[in-house]
Protein backbone atom coordinates (compact mmCIF):
# COMPACT_ATOMS: atom_id res chain seq x y z
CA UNK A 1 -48.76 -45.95 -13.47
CA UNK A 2 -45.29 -45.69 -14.55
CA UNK A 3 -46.26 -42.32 -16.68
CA UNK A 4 -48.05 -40.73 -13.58
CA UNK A 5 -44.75 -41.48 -11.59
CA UNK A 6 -42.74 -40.27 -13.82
CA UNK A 7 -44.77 -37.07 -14.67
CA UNK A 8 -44.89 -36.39 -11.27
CA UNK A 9 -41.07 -36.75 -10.68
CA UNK A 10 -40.79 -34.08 -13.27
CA UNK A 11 -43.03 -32.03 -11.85
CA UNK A 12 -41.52 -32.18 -8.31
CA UNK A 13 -38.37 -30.90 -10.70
CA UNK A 14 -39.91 -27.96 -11.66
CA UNK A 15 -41.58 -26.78 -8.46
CA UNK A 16 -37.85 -26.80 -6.82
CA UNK A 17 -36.78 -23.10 -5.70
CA UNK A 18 -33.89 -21.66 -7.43
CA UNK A 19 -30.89 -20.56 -5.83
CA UNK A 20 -30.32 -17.29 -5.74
CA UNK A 21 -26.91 -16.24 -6.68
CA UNK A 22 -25.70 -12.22 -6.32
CA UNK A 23 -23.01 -11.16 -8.06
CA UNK A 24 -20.59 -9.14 -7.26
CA UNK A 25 -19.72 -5.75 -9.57
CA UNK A 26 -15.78 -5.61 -8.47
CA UNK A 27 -15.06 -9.69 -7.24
CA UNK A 28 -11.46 -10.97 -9.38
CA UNK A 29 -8.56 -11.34 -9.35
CA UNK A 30 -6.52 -7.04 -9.73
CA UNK A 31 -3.61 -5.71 -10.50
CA UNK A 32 -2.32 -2.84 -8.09
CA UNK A 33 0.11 -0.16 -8.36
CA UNK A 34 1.10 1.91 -5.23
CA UNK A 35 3.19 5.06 -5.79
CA UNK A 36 4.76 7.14 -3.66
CA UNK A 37 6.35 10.11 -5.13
CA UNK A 38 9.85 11.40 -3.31
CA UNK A 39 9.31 14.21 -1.12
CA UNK A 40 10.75 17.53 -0.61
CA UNK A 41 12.35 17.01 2.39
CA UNK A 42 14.74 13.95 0.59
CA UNK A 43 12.67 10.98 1.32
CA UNK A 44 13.01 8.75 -1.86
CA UNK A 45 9.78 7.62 -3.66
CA UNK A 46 8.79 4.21 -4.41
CA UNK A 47 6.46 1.80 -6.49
CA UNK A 48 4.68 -1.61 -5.65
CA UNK A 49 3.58 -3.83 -7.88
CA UNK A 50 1.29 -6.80 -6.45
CA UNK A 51 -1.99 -9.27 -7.34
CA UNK A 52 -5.13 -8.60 -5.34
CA UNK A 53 -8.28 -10.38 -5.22
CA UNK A 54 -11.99 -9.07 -4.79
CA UNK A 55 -14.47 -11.76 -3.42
CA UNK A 56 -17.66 -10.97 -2.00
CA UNK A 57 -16.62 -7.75 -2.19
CA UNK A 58 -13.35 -8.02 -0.25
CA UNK A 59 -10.66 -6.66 -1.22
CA UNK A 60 -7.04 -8.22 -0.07
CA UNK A 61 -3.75 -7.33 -2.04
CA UNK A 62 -0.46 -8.26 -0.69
CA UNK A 63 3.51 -7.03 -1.36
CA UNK A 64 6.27 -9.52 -0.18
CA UNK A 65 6.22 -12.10 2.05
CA UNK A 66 4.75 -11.05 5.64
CA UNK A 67 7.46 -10.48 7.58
CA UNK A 68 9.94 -9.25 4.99
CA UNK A 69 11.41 -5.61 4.79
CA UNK A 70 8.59 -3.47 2.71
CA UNK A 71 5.73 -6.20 2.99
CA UNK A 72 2.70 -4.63 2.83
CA UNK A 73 -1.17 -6.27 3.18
CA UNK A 74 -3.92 -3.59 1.66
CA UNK A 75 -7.66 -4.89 2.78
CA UNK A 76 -11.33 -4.01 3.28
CA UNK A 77 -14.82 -3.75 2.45
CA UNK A 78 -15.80 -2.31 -1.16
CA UNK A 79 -19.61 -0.75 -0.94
CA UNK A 80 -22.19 -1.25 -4.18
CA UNK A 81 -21.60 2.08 -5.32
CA UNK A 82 -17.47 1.20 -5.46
CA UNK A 83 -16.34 3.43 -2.51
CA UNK A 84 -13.42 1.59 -0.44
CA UNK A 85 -11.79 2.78 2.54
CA UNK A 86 -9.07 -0.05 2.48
CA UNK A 87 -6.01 -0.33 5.69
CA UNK A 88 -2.73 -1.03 4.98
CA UNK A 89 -0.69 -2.78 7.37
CA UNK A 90 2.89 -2.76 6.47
CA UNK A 91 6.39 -3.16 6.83
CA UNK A 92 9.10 -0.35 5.84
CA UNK A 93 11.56 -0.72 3.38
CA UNK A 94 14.29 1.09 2.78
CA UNK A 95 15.22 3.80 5.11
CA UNK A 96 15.86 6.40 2.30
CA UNK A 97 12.76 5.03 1.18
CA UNK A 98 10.26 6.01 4.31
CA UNK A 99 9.16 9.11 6.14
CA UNK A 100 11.08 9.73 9.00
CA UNK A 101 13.69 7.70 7.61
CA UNK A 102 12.88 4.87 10.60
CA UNK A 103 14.80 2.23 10.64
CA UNK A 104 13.76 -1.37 8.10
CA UNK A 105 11.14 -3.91 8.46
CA UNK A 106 9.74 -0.83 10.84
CA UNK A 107 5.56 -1.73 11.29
CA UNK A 108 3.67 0.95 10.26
CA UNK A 109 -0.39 1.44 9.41
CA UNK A 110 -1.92 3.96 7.11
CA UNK A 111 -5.23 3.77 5.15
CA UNK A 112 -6.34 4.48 1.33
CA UNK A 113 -9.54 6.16 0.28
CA UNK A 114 -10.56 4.49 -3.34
CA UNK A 115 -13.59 4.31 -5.95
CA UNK A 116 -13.90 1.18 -7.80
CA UNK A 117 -15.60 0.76 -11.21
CA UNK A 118 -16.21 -2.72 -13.23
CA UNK A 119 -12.76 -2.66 -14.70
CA UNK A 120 -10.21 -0.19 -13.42
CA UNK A 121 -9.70 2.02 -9.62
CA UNK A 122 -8.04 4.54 -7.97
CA UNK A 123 -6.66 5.30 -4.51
CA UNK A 124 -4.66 8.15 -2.04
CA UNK A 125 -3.13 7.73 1.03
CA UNK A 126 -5.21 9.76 3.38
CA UNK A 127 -2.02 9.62 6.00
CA UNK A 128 1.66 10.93 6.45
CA UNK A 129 2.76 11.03 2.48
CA UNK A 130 1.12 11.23 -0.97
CA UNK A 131 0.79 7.83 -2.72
CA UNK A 132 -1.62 7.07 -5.24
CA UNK A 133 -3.32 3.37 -5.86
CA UNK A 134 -4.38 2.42 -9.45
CA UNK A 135 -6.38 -0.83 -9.73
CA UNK A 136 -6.56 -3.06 -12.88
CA UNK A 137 -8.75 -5.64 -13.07
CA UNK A 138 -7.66 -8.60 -14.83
């Protein structure tokens, strides 16, 4: 009798459904660059460094402390085939450094147009200036 219960415990085991689990191409932990070349009218380029993090296929990526002068939060939705259309919501820097030359800690919104693949990215600013994104994966 102990056998059959036993057996049957082990059977009960077996018949259990598995969990699915999906995994996702682009979820981790990124490196970002943003660039922002100088322009012709004087404006003064910069670069960002920052970590980012993909999960469930979310990307968030943050510069500086929210609320600091050239804080910047980069987020959004990355689709299977790697297209992103991520927002940036962001505080100016520098006034030499920024179009318009508004004054600092200025709020200010543009988005970025990238492609992800497994291991590396890349971005553009789609408003105001040309800036270019590159994503490493680490």
């Amino acid at each position: 009798m102990r056998n059959v219960v036993l057996m049957l415990g082990l059977l009960a085991g077996c018949a259990a459904p598995e969990v699915a689990t999906t995994a996702h191409p682009y979820d981790g932990r990124w490196a970002v660059t943003l660039t922002c070349a100088a322009t012709p009218s004087g404006v003064r380029g910069y670069v960002y460094q920052f970590p980012a993090e993909i999960r469930d296929s979310v990307f968030r990526g943050e510069n500086g402390r929210e609320g600091s002068p050239g804080w910047l939060l980069l987020r959004g939705p990355i689709r299977a085939d790697g297209q992103a259309r991520l927002e940036a919501q962001a505080l100016t820097g520098e006034v030499a450094s920024t179009a318009g030359y508004v004054p600092t800690a200025t709020p200010y919104r543009y988005t970025v147009e990238a492609r992800f693949q497994p291991r590396s990215g890349q971005g553009r600013r789609i408003e105001t200036r040309a800036c270019t994104v590159d994503f490493a994966k680490q």
